[in-house]
N, C-alpha and C. Protein backbone atom coordinates (compact mmCIF):
# COMPACT_ATOMS: atom_id res chain seq x y z
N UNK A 1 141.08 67.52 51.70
CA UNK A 1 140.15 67.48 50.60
C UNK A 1 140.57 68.39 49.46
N UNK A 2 141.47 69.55 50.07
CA UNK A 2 141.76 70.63 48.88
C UNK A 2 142.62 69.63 47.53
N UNK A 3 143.73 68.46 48.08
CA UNK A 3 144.16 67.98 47.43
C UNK A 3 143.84 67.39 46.23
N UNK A 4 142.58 66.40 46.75
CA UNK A 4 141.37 66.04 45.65
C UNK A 4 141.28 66.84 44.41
N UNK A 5 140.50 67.78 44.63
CA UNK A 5 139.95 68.83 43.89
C UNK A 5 141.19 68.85 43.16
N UNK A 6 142.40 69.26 43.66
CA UNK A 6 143.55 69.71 42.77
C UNK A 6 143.66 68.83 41.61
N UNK A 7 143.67 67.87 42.05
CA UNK A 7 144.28 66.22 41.29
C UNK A 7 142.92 66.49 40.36
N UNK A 8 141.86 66.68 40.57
CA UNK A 8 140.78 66.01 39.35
C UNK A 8 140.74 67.13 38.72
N UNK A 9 141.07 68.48 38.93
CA UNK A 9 141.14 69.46 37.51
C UNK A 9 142.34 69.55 37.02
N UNK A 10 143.49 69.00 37.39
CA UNK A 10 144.48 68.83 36.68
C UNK A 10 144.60 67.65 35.38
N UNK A 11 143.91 66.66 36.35
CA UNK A 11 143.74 65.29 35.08
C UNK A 11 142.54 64.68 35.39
N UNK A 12 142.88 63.73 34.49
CA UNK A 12 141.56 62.30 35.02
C UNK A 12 142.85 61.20 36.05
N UNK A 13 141.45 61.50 37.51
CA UNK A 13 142.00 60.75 38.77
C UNK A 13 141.13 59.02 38.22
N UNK A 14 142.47 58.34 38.08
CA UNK A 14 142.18 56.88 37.58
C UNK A 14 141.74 56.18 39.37
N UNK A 15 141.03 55.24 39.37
CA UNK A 15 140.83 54.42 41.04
C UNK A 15 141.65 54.28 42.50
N UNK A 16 143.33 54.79 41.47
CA UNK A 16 144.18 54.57 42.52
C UNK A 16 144.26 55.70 43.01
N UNK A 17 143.39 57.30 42.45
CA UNK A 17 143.88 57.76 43.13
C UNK A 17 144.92 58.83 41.96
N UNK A 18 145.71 58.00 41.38
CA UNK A 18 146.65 58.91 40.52
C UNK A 18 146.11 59.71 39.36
N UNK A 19 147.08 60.80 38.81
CA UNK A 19 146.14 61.21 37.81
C UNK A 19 147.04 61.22 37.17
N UNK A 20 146.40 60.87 35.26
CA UNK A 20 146.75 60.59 34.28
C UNK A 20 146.40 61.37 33.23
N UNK A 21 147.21 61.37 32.15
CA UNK A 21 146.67 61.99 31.07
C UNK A 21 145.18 61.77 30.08
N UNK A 22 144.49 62.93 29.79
CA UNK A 22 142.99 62.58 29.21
C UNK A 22 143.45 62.17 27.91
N UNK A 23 142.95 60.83 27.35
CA UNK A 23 143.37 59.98 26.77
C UNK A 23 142.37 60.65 24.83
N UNK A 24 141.14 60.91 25.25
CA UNK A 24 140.57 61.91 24.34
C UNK A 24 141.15 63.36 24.00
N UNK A 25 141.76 63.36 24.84
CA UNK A 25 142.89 65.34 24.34
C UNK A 25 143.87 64.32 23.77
N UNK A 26 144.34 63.60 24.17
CA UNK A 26 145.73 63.36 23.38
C UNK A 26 145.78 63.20 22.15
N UNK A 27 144.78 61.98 21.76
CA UNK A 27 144.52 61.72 20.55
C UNK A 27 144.02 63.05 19.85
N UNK A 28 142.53 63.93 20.31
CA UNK A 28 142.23 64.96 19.16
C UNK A 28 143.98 65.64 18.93
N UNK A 29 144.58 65.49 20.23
CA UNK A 29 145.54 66.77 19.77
C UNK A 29 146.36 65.89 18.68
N UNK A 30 147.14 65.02 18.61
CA UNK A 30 147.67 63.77 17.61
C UNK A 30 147.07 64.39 16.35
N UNK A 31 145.72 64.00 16.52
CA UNK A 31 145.11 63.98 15.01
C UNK A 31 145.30 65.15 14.52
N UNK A 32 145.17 66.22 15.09
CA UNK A 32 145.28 67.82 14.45
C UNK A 32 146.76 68.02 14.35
N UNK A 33 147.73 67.41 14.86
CA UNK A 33 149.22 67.90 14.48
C UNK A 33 149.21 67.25 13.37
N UNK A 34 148.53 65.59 13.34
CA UNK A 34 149.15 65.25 12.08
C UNK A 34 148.48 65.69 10.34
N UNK A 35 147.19 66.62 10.75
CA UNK A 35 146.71 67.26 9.95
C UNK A 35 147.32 68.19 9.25
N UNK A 36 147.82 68.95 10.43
CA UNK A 36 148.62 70.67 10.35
C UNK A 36 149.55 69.88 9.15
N UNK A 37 150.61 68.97 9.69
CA UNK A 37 151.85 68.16 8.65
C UNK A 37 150.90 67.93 7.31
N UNK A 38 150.17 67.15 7.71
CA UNK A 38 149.94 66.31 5.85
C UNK A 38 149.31 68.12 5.11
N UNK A 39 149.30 69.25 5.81
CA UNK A 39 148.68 70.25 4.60
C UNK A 39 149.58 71.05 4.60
N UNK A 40 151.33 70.64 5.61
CA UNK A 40 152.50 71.29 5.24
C UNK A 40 153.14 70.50 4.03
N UNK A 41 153.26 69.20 4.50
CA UNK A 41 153.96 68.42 3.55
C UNK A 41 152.95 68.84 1.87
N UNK A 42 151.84 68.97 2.10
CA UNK A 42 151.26 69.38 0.31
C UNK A 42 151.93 70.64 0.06
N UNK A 43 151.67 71.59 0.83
CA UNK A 43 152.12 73.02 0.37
C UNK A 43 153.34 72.92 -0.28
N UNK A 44 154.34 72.52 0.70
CA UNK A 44 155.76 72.05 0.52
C UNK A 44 156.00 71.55 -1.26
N UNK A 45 154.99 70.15 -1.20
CA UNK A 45 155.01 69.64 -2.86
C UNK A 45 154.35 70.80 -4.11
N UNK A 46 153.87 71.09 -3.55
CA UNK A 46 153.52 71.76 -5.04
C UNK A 46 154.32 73.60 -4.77
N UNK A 47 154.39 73.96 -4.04
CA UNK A 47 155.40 74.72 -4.12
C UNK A 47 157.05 74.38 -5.20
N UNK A 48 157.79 72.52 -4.68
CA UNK A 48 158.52 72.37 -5.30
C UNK A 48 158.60 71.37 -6.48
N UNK A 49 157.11 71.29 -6.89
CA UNK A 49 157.11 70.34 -8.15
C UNK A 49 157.66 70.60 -8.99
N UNK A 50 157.68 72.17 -9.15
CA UNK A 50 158.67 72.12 -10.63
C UNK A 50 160.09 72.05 -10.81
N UNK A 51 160.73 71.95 -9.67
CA UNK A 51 161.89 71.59 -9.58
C UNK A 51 162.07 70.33 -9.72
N UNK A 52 160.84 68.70 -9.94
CA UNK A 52 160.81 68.09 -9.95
C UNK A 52 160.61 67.38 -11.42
N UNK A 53 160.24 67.76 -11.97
CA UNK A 53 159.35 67.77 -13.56
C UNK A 53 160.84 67.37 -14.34
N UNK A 54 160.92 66.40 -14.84
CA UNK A 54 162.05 66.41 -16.10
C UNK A 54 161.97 66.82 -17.42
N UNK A 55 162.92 67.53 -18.08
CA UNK A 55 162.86 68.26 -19.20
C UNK A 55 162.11 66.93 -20.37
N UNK A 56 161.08 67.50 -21.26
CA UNK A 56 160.54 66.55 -21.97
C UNK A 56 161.07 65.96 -23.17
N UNK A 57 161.59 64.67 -23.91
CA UNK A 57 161.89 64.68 -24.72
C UNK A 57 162.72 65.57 -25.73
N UNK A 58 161.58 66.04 -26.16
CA UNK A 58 161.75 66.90 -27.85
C UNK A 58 162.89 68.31 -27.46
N UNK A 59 162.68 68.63 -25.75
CA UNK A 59 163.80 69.67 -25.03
C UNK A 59 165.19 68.96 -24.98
N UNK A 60 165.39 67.60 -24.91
CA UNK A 60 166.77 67.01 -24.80
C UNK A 60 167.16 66.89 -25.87
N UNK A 61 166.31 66.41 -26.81
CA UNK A 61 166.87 66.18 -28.18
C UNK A 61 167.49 67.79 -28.80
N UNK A 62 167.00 68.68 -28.86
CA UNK A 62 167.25 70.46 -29.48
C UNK A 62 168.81 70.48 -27.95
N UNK A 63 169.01 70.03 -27.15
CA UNK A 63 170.18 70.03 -26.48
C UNK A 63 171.34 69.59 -26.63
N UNK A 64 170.75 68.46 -26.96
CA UNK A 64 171.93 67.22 -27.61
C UNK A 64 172.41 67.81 -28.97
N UNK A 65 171.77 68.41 -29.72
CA UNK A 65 171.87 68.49 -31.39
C UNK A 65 172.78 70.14 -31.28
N UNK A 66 172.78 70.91 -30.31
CA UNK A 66 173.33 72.14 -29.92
C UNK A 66 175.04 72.18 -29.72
N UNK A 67 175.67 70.69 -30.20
CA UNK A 67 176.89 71.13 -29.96
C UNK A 67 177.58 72.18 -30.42
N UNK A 68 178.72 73.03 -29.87
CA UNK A 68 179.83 73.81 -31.02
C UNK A 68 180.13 73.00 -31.98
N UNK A 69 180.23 73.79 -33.15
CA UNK A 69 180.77 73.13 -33.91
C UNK A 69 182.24 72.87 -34.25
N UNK A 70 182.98 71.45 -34.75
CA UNK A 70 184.12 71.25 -34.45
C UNK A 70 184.28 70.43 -33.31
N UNK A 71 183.39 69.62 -32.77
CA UNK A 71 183.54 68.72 -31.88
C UNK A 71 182.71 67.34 -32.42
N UNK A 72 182.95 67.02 -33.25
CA UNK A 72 182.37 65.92 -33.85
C UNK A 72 183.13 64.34 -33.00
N UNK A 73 184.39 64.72 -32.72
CA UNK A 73 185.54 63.51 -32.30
C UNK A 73 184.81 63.38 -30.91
N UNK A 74 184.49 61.88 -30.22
CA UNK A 74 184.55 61.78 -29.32
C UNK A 74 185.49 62.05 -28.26
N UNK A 75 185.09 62.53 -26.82
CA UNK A 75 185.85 63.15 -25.82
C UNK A 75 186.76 62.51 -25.10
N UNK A 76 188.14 62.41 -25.45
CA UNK A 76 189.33 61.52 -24.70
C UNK A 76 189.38 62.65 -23.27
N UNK A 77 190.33 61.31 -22.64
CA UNK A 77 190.47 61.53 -21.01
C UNK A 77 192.19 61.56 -21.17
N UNK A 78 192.69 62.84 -20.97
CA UNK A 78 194.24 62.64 -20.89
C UNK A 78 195.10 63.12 -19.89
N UNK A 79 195.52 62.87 -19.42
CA UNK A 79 196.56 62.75 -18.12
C UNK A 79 196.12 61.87 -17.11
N UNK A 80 195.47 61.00 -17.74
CA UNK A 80 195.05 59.93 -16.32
C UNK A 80 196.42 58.97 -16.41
N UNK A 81 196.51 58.49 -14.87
CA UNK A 81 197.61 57.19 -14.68
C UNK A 81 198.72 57.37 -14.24
């Protein structure tokens, strides 16, 4: 009889006898890992949004217009071939 006892506080004893995993822990536990993730994966994003953000317009244009001067000639490729 000690065996019994063992088997039903270890798991849920299904008819045969065997014991199986509690099908209600698994899932709450599921649901709370995949909680813990979706409020890592946010942290994660807004931690690296601004590495994400592309420079706006009116910043590329003041970039582009910044050449040295004396480079007006478009840029040849020489020693190729």
């Amino acid at each position: 009889m000690r065996a019994g006892r063992v088997r039903r506080r270890a798991g849920r004893v299904d008819s045969g006898g065997r014991t199986g995993p509690d099908p209600a822990a698994w899932l709450t536990t599921a649901a709370r890992h995949n909680a813990l993730d979706a409020l890592r994966r946010a942290r994660t994003l807004r931690s690296k949004l601004h590495l994400l953000v592309e420079p706006e317009a009116a910043e590329m244009d003041t970039d582009a217009n910044s050449e040295p001067a004396g480079t007006d000639a478009p840029a040849t490729m020489t020693g190729c071939g």
